[in-house]
PDB file of N, CA and C in Angstrom:
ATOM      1  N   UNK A   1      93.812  91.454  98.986  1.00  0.00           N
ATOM      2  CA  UNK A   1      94.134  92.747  98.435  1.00  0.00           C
ATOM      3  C   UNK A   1      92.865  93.581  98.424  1.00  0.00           C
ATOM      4  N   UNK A   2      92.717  94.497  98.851  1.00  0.00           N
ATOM      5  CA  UNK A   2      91.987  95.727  98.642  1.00  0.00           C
ATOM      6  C   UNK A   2      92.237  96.739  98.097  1.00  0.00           C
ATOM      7  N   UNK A   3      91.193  97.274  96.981  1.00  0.00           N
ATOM      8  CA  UNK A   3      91.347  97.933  96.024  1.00  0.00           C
ATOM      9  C   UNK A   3      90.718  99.026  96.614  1.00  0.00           C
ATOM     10  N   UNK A   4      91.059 100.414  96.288  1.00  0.00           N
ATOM     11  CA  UNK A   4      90.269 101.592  96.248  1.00  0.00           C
ATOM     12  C   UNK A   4      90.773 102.871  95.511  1.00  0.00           C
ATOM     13  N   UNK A   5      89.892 103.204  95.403  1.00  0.00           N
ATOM     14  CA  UNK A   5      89.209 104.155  94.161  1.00  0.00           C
ATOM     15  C   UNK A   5      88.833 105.590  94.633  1.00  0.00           C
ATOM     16  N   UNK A   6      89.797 106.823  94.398  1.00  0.00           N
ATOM     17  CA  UNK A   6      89.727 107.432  94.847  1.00  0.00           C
ATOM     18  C   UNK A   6      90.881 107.962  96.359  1.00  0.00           C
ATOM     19  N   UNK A   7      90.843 109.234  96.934  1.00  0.00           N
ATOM     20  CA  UNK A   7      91.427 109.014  98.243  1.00  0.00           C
ATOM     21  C   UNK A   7      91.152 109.787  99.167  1.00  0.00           C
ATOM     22  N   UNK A   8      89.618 108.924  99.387  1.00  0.00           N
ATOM     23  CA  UNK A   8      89.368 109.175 100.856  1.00  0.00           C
ATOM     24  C   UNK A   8      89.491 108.731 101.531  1.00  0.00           C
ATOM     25  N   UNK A   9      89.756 107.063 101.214  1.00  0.00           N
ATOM     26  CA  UNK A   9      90.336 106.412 102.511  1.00  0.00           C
ATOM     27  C   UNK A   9      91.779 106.309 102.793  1.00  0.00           C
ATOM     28  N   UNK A  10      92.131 107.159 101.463  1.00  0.00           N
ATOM     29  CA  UNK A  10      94.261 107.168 102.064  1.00  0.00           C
ATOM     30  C   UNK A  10      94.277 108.007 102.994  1.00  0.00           C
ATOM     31  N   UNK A  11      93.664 108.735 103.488  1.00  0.00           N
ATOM     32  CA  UNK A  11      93.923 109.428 104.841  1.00  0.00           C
ATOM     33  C   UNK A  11      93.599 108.823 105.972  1.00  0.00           C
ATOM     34  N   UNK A  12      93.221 107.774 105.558  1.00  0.00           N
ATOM     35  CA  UNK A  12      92.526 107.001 107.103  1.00  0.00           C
ATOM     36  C   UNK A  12      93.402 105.447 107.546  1.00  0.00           C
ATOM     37  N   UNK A  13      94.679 105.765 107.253  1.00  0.00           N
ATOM     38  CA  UNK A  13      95.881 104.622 107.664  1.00  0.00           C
ATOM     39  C   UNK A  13      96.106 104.849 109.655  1.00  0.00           C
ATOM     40  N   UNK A  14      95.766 103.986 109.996  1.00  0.00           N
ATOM     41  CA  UNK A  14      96.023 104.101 111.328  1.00  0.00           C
ATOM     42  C   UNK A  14      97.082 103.453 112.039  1.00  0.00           C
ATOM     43  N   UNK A  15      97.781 102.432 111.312  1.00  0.00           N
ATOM     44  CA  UNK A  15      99.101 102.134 111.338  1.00  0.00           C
ATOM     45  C   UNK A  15     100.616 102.538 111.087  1.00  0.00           C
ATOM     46  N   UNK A  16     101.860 102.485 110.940  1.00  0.00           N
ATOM     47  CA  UNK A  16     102.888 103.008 110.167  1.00  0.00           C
ATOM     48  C   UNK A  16     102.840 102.109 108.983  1.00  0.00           C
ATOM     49  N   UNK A  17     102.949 103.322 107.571  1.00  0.00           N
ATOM     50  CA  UNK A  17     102.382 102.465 106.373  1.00  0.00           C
ATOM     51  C   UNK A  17     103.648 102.923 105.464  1.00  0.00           C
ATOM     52  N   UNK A  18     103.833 101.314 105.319  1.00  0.00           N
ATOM     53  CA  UNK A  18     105.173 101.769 103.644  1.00  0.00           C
ATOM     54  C   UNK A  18     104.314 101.885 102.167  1.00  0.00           C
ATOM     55  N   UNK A  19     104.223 103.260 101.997  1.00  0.00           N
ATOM     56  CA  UNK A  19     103.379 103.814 100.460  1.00  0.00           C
ATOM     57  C   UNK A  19     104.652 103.370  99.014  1.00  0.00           C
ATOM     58  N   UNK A  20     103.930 102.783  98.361  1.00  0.00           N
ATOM     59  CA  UNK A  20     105.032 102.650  97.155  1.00  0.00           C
ATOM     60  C   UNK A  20     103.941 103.594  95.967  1.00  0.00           C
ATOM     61  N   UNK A  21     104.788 104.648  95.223  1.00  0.00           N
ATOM     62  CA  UNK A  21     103.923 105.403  94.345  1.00  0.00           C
ATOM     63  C   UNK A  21     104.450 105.542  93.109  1.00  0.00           C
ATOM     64  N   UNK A  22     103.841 105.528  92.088  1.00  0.00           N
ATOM     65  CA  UNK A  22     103.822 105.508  90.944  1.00  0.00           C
ATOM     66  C   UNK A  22     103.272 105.245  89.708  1.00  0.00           C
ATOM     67  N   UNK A  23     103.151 105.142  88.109  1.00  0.00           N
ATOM     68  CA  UNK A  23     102.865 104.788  87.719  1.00  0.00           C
ATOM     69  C   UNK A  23     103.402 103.700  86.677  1.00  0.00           C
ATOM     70  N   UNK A  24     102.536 102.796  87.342  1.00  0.00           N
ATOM     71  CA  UNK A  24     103.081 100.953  86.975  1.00  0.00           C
ATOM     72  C   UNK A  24     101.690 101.053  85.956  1.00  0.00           C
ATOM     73  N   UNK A  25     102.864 100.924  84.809  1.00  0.00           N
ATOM     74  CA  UNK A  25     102.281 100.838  83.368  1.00  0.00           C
ATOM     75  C   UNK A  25     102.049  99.326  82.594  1.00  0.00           C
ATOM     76  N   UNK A  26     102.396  98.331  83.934  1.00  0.00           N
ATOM     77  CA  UNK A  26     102.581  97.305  83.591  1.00  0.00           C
ATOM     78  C   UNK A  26     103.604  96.860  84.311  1.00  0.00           C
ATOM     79  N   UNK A  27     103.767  95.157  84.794  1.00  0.00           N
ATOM     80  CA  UNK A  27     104.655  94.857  85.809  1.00  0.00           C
ATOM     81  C   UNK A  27     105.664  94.134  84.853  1.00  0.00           C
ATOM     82  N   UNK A  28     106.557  94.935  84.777  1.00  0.00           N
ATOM     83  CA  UNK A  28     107.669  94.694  84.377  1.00  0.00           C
ATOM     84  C   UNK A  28     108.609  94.395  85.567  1.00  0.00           C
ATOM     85  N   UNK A  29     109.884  93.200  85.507  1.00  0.00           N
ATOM     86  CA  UNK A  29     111.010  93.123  86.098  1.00  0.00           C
ATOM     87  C   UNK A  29     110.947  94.299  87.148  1.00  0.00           C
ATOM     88  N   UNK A  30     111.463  95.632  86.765  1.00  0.00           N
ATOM     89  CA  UNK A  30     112.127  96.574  87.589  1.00  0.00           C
ATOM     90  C   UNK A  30     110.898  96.938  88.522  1.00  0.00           C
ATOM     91  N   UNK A  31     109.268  97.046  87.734  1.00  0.00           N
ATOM     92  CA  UNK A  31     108.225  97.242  88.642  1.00  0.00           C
ATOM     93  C   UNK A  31     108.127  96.222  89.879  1.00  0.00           C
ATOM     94  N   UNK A  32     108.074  94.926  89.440  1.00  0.00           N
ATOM     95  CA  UNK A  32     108.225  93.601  90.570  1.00  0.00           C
ATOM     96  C   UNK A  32     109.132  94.032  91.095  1.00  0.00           C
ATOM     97  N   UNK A  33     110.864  94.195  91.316  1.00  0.00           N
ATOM     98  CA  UNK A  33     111.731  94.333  92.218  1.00  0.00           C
ATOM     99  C   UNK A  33     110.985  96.266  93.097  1.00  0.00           C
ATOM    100  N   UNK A  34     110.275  96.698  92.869  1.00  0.00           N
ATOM    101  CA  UNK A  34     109.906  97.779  93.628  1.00  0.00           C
ATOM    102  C   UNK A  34     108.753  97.534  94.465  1.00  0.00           C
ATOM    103  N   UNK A  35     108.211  96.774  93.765  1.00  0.00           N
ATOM    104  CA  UNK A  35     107.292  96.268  94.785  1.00  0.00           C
ATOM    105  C   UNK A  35     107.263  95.234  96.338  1.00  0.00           C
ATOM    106  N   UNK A  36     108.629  94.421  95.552  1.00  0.00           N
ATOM    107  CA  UNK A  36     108.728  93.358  96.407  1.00  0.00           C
ATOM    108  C   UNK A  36     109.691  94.150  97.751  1.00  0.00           C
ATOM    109  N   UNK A  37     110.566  94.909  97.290  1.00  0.00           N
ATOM    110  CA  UNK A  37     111.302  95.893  98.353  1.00  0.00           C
ATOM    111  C   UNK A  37     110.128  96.665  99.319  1.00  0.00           C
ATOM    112  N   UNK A  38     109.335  97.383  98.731  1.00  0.00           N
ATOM    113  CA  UNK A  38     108.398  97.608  99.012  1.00  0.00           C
ATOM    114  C   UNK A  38     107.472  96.586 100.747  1.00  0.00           C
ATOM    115  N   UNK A  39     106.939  95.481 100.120  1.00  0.00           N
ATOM    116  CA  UNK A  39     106.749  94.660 101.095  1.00  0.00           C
ATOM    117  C   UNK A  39     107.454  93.871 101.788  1.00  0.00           C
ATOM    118  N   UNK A  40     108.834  93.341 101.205  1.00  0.00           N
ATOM    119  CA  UNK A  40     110.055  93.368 102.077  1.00  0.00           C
ATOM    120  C   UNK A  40     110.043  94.136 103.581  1.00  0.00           C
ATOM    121  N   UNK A  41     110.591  95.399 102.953  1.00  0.00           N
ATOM    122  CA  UNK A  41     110.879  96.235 104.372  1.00  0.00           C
ATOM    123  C   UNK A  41     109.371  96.702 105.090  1.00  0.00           C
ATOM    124  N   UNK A  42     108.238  96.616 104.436  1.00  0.00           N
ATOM    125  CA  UNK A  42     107.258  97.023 105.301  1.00  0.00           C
ATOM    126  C   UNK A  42     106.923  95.530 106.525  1.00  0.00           C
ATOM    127  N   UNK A  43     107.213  94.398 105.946  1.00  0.00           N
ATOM    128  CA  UNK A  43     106.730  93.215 107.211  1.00  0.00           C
ATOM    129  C   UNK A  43     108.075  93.528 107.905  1.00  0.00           C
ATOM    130  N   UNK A  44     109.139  93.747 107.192  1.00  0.00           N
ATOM    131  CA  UNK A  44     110.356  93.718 108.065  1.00  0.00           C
ATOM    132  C   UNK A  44     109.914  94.861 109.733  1.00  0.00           C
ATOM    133  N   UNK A  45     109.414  96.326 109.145  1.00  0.00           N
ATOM    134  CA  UNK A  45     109.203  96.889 110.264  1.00  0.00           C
ATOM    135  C   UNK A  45     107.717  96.765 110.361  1.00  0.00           C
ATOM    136  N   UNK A  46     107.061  96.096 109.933  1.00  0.00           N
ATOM    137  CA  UNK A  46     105.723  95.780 111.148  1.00  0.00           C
ATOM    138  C   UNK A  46     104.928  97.173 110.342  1.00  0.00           C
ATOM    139  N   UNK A  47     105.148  97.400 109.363  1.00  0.00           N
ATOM    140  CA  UNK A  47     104.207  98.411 108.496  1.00  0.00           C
ATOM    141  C   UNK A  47     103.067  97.662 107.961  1.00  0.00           C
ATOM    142  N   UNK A  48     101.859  98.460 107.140  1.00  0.00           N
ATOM    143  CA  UNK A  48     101.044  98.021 106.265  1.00  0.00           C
ATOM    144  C   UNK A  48     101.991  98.490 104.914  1.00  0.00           C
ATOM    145  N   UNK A  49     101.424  97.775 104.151  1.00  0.00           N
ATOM    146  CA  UNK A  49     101.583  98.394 102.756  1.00  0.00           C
ATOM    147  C   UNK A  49     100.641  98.968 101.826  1.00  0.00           C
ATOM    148  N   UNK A  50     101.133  99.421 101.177  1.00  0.00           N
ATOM    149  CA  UNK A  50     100.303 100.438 100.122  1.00  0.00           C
ATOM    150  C   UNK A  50     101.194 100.878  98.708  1.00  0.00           C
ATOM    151  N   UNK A  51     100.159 100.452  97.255  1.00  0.00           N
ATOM    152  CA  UNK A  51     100.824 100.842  96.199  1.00  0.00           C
ATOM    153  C   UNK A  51      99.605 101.675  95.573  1.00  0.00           C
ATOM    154  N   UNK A  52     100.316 102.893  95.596  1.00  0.00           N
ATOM    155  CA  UNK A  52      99.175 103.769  95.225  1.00  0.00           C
ATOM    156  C   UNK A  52      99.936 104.459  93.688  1.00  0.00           C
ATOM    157  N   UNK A  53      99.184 103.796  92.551  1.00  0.00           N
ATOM    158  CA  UNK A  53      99.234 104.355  91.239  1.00  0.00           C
ATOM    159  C   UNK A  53      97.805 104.842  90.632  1.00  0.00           C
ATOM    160  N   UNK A  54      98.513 105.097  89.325  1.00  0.00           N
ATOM    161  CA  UNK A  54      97.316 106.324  88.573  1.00  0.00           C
ATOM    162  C   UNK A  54      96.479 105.556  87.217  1.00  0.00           C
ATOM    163  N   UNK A  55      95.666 105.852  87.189  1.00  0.00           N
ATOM    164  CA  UNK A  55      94.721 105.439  86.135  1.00  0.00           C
ATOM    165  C   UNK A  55      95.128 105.791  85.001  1.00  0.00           C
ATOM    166  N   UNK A  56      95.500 105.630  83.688  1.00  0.00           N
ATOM    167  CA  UNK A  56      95.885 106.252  82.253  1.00  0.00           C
ATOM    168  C   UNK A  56      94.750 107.388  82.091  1.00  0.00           C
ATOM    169  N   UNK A  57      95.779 108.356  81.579  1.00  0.00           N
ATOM    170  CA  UNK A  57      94.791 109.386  81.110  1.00  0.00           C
ATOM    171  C   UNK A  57      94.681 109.595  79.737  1.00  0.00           C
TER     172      UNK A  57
END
């Protein structure tokens, strides 16, 4: 897993990428089933993945 901070490198995906977005306040049930859909259908089509959430403000 690679973490990053900031987004300068979200513009620099050079693959077809399945983005999952939100803010996961904690992995709850319904968060896990979004995630796992998430990487589900991205190996299904040969995507990268990406879960891009927000820091608490």
């Amino acid at each position: 897993m690679k973490v990053v901070y900031g987004t300068d490198e979200c513009t620099k995906f050079i693959r077809p990428t399945g983005i999952g977005l939100g803010n996961f306040d904690g992995l709850h049930v319904g968060h896990l089933a979004l995630i796992n859909t998430l990487i589900t259908e991205s190996v299904f089509n040969s995507f990268d993945s990406v879960l891009y959430t927000f820091s608490s403000h």
